[in-house]
Protein backbone atom coordinates (compact mmCIF):
# COMPACT_ATOMS: atom_id res chain seq x y z
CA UNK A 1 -23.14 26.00 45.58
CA UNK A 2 -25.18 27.81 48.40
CA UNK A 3 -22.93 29.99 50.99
CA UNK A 4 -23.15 29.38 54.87
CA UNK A 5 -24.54 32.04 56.96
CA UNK A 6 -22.17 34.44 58.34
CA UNK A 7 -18.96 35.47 57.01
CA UNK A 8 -18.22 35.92 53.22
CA UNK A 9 -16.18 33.40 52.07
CA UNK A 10 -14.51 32.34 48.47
CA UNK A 11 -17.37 30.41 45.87
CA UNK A 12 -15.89 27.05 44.29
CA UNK A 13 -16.19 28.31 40.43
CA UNK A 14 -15.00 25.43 38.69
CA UNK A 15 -18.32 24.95 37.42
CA UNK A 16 -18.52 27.97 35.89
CA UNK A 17 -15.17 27.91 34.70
CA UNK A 18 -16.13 24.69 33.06
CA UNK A 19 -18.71 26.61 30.98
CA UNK A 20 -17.44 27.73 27.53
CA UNK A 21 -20.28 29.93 27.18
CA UNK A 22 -20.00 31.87 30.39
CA UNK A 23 -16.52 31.92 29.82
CA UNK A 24 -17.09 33.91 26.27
CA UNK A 25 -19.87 35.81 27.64
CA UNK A 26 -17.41 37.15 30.11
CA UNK A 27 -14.55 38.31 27.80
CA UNK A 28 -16.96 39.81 25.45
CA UNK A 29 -18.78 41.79 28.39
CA UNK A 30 -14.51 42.67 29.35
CA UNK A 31 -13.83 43.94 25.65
CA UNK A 32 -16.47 45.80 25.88
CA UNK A 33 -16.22 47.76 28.69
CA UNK A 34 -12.22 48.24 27.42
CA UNK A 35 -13.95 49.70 24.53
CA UNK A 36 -15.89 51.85 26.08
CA UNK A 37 -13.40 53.37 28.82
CA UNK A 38 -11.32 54.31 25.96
CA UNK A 39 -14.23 56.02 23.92
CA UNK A 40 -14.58 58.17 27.33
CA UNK A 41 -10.44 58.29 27.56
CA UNK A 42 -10.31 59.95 23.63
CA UNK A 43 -13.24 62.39 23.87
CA UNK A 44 -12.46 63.44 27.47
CA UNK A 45 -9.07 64.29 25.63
CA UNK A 46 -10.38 65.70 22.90
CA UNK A 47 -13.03 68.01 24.65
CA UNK A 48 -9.94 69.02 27.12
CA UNK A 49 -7.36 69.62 24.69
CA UNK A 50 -9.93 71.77 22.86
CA UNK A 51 -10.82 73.70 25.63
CA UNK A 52 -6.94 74.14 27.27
CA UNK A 53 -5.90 75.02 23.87
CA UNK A 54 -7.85 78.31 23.58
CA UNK A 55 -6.64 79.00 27.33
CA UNK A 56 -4.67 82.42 28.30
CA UNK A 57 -2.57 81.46 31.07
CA UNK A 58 -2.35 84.88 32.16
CA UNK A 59 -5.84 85.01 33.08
CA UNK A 60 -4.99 81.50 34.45
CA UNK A 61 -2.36 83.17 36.53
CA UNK A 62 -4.70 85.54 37.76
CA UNK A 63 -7.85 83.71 38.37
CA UNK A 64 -5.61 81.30 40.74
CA UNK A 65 -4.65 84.10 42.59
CA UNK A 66 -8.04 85.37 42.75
CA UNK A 67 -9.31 82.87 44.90
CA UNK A 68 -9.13 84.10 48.71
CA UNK A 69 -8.05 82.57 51.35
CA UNK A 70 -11.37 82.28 53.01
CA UNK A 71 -12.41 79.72 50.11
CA UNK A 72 -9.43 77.86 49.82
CA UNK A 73 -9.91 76.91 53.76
CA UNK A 74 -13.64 76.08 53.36
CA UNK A 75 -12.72 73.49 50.78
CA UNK A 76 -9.74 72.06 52.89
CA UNK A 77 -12.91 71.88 55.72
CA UNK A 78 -15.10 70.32 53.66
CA UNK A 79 -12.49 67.92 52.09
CA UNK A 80 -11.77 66.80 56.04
CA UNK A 81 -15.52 66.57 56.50
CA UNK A 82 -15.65 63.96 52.94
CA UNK A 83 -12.89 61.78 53.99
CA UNK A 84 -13.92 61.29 58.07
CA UNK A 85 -17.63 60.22 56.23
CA UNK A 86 -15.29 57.99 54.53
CA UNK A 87 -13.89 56.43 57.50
CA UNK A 88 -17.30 54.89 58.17
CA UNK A 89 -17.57 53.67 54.78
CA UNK A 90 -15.11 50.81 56.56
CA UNK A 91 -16.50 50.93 59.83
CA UNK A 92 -20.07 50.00 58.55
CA UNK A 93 -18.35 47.28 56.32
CA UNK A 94 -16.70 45.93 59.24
CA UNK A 95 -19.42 46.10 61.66
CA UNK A 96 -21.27 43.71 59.12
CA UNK A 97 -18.55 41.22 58.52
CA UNK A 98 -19.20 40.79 62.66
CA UNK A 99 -15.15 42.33 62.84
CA UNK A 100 -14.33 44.17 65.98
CA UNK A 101 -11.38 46.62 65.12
CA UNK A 102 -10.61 49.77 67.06
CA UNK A 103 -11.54 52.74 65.24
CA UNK A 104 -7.92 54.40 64.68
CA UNK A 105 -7.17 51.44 63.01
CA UNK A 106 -10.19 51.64 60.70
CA UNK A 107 -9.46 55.43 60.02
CA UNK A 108 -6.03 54.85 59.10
CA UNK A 109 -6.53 52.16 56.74
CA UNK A 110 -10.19 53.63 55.28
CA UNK A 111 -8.36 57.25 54.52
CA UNK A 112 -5.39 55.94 53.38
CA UNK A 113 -7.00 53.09 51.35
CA UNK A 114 -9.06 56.04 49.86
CA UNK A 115 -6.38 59.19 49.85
CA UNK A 116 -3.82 56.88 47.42
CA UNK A 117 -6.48 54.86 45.40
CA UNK A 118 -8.53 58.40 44.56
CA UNK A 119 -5.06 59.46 42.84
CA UNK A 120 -3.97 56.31 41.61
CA UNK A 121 -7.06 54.31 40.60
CA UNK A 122 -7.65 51.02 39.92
CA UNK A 123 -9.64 51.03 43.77
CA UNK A 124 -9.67 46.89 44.13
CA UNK A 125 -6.29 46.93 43.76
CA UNK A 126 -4.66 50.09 45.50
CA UNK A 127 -7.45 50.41 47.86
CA UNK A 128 -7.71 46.54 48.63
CA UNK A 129 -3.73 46.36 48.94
CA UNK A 130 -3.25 49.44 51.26
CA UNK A 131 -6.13 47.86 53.16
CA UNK A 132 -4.67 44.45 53.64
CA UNK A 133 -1.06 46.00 54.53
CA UNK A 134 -3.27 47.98 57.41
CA UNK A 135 -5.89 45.29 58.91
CA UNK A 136 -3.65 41.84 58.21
CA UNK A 137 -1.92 43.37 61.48
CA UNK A 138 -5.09 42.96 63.24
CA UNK A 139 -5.67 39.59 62.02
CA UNK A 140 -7.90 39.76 59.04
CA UNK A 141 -7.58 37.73 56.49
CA UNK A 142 -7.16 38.77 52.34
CA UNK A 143 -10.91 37.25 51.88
CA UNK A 144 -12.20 39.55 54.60
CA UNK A 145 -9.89 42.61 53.52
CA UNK A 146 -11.69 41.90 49.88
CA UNK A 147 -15.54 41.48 51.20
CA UNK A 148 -14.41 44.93 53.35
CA UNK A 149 -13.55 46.47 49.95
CA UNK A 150 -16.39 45.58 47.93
CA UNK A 151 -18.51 46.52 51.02
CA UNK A 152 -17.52 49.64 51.46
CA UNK A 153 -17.02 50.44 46.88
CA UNK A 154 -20.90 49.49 47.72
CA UNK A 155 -21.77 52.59 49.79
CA UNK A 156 -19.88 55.01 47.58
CA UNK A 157 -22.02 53.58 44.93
CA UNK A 158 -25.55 53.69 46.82
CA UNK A 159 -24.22 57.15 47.77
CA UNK A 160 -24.02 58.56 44.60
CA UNK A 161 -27.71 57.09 42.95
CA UNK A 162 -28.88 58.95 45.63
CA UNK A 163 -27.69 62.63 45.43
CA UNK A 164 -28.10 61.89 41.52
CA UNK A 165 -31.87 60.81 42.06
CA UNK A 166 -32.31 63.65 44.58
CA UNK A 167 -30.90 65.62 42.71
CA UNK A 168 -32.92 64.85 39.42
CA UNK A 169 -36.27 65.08 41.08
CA UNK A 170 -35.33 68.55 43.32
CA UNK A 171 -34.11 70.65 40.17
CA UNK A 172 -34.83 68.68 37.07
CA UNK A 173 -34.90 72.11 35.03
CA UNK A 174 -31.64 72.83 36.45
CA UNK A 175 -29.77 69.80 36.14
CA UNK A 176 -31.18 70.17 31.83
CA UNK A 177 -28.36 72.93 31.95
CA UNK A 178 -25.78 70.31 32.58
CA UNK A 179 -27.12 66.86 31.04
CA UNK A 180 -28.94 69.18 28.15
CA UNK A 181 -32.02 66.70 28.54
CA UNK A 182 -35.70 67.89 28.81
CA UNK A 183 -36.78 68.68 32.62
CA UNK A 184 -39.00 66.06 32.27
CA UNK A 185 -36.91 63.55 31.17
CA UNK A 186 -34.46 64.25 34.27
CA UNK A 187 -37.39 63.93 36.37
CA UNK A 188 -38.05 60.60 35.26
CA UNK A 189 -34.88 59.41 35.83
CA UNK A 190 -34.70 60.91 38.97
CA UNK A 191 -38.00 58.85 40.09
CA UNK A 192 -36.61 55.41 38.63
CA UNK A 193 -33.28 55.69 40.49
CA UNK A 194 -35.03 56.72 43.61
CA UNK A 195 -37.36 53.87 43.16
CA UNK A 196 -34.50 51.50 42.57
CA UNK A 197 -33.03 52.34 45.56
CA UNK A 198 -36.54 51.54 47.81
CA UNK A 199 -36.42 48.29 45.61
CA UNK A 200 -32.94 47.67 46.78
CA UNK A 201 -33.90 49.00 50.77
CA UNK A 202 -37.30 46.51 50.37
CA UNK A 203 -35.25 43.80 49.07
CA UNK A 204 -32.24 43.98 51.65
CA UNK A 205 -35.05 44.16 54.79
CA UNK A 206 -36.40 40.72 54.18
CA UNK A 207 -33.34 39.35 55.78
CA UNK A 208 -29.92 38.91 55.15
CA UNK A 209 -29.21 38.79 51.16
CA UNK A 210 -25.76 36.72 50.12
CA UNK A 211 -24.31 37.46 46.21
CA UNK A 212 -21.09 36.31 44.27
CA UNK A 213 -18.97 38.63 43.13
CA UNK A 214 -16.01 37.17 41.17
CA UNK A 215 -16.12 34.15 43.06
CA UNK A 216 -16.14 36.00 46.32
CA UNK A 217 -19.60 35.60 48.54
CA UNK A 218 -21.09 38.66 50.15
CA UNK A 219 -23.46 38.83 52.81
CA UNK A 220 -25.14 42.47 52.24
CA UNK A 221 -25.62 44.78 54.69
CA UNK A 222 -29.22 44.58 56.15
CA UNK A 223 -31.65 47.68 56.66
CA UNK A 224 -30.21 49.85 58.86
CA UNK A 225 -26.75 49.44 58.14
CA UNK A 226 -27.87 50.06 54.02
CA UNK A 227 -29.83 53.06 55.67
CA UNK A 228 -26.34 54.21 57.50
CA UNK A 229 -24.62 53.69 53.67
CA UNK A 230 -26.95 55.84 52.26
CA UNK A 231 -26.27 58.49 54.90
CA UNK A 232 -22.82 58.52 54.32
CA UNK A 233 -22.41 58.51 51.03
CA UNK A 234 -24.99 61.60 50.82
CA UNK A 235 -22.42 63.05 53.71
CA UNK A 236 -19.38 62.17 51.85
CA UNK A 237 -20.15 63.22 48.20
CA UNK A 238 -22.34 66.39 49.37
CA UNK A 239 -19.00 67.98 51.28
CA UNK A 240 -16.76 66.40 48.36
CA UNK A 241 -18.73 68.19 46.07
CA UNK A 242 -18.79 71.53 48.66
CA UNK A 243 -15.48 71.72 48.82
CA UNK A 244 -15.44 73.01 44.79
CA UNK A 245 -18.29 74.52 44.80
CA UNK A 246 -17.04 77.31 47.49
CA UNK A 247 -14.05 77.43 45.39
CA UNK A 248 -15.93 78.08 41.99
CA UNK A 249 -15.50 81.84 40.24
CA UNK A 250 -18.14 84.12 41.58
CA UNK A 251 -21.38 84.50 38.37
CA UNK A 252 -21.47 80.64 37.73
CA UNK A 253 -24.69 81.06 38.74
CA UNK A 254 -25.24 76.70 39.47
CA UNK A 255 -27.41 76.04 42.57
CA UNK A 256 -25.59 73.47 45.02
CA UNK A 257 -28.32 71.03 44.13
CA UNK A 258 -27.99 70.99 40.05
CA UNK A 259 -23.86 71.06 40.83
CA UNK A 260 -24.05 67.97 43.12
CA UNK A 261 -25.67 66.39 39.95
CA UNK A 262 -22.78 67.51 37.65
CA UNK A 263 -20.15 66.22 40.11
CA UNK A 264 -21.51 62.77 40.00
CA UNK A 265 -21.51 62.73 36.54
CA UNK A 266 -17.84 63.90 36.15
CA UNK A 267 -17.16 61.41 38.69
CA UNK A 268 -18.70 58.62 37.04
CA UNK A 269 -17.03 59.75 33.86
CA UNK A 270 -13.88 59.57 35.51
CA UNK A 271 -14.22 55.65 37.19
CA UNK A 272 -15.68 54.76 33.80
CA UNK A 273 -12.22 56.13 31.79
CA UNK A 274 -10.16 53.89 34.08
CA UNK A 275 -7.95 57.28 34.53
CA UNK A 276 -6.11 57.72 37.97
CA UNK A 277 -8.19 60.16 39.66
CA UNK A 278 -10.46 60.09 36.79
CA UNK A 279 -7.99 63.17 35.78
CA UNK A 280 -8.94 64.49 32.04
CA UNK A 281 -12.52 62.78 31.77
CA UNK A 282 -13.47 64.56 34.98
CA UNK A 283 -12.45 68.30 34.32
CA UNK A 284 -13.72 67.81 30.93
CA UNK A 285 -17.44 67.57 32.33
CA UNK A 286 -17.54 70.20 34.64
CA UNK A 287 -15.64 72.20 31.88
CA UNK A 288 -18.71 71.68 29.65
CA UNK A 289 -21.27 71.53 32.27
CA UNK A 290 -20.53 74.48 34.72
CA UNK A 291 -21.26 77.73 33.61
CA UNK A 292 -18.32 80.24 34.23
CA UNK A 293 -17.27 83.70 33.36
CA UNK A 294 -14.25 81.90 31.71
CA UNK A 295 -12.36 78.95 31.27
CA UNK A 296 -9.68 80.16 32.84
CA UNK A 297 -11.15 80.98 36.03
CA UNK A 298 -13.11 77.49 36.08
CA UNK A 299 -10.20 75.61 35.23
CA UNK A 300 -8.33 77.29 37.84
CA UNK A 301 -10.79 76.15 40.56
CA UNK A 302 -10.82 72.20 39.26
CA UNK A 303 -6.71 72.58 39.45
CA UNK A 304 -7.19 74.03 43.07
CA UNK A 305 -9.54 71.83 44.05
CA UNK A 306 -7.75 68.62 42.57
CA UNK A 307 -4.72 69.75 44.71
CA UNK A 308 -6.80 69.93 47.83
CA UNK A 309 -8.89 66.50 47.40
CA UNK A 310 -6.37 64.60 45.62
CA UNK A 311 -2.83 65.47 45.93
CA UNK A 312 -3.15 66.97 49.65
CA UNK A 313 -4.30 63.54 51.44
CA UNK A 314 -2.86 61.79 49.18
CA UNK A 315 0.87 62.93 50.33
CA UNK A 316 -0.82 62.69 53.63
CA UNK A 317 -1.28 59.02 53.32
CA UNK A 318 2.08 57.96 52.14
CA UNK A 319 3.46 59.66 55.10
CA UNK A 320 0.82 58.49 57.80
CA UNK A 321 1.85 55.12 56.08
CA UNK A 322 5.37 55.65 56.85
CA UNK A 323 5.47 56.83 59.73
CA UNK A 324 2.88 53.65 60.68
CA UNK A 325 5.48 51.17 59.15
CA UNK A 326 8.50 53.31 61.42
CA UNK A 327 6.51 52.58 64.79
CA UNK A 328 5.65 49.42 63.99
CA UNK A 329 9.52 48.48 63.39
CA UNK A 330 10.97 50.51 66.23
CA UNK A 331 8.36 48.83 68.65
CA UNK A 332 9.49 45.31 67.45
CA UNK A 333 12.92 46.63 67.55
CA UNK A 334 12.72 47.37 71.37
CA UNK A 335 9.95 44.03 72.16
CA UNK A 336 13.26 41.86 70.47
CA UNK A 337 16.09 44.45 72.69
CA UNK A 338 14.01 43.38 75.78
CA UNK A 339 13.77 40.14 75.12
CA UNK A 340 17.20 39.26 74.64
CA UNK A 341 18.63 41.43 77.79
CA UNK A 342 15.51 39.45 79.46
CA UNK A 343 17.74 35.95 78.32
């Protein structure tokens, strides 16, 4: 069943759920990915119980109180910097589904969409629910609220095959001190994820390009606005990824470029363990792939830096939340005390 132009809207699958096969095909491809989150979920635990239980929390102690304050405000900068690029992860997705939505409404749902799904995980759910609490009030419907979700889960993703690729091709020799793959190979992947990505920019500029995703059609984003995507998911992950590296024990000796790599991966870990916050999977990597004086002093900056990234907006965003949901009612408290001394 072809889509009309325009707006996505929801795809008639009772063909497809007709088809045994399909059908099969799909809970095999679910199983397996199950199985394969909770391969990452038992040897992120087992790499980070290993590693925390040969800790000395007195050098813990110390190594968090080591870090000045000078750092600890340059990663609460750059964390600011990540989640305002993350505000026009929404706006672009909006300004293709043709939406007009003032922009303090968009940066209170994107950041805390973002801010509570980050901690909590599952993102269609969380993200998609905070999201629909925020722009129903401005009219939109679930089906847009879900096309603005996948939209925008599409330039994180876009964002981070591109510092990855970048990365890959910049410092291939660098990045084999993380991945532990031949420079060469990284370089090759590097060039096939970059080339991907023109495939993807060549494919998108031939006009506009409509897909089904669980049932749901999608008109993508065309050139520029995939161009603008790119942009901020470079901008986004580059200062999410800055805001632990100037937190990071003096003599790990990483360049920003070959770290930026290593964040993606420990990100991509983490979605892939189904963990909230990818929390365990995540510090595992960087554990294993950043280069410290100790464990102690590196662990102490992923525990700092989850606090800033993580826990910081996220008690942000309940209370922006709140104190959204208190206006809202006092304001229809007084429009219903007018009216009725108006009668």
């Amino acid at each position: 069943m072809a889509a009309p132009a325009g707006a996505p809207h929801i795809f008639d699958g009772q063909a497809s759920a007709c088809d045994p096969n399909l059908a099969q095909r799909r809970l095999w491809l679910a199983r397996l990915g199950t199985g394969f989150s909770l391969c990452i979920l038992i040897l992120s635990v087992f790499v980070l119980g290993r590693t925390v239980s040969g800790l000395h929390w007195g050098e813990l102690r110390s190594a968090l109180a080591e870090t000045s304050l000078e750092q600890i405000v340059a990663a609460c900068v750059l964390t600011a910097c990540s989640y305002l690029a993350l505000t026009g992860y929404d706006a672009v997705a909006l300004r293709q589904l043709r939406l007009a939505v003032p922009y303090r409404v968009t940066a209170l749902g994107s950041f805390t969409s973002f801010a509570i799904s980050f901690t909590l995980g599952f993102p269609l759910i969380t993200a998609g629910t905070v999201r629909y609490w925020i722009y129903s009030r401005v009219g939109l419907t679930a089906g847009k609220v879900a096309s603005l979700t996948l939209i925008a889960g599409l330039t994180f993703w876009l964002g981070m095959a591109l510092v990855i690729g970048i990365a890959m091709v910049i410092q291939p020799d660098g990045i084999s001190e993380v991945n532990r793959l031949k420079g060469w190979i990284n370089l090759i992947i590097g060039l096939a994820i970059l080339g991907g990505i023109m495939v993807y920019l060549a494919w998108v500029s031939r006009g506009h390009r409509r897909v089904s995703v669980q049932g749901l059609w999608l008109e993508l984003p065309g050139l520029g606005l995939t161009l603008g995507q790119l942009l901020l998911g470079v901008v986004d992950l580059s200062c999410a990824a800055g805001a632990l590296y100037v937190i990071l024990p003096q003599g790990h000796g990483l360049d920003f470029v070959s770290f930026c790599a290593a964040y993606v991966l420990a990100c991509l870990l983490g979605i892939a363990s189904h963990m909230p916050g990818g929390i365990g999977a995540f510090e595992a990597t960087m554990l294993n792939a950043v280069p410290a004086p100790s464990a102690e002093a590196l662990l102490a900056s992923l525990l700092l830096f989850r606090i800033i990234y993580y826990v910081g907006p996220f008690i942000l965003a309940l209370a922006l939340l709140g104190a959204n949901e208190s206006i809202r009612r006092w304001n229809s408290l007084r429009a219903a005390m007018k009216a009725s001394e108006g009668e």
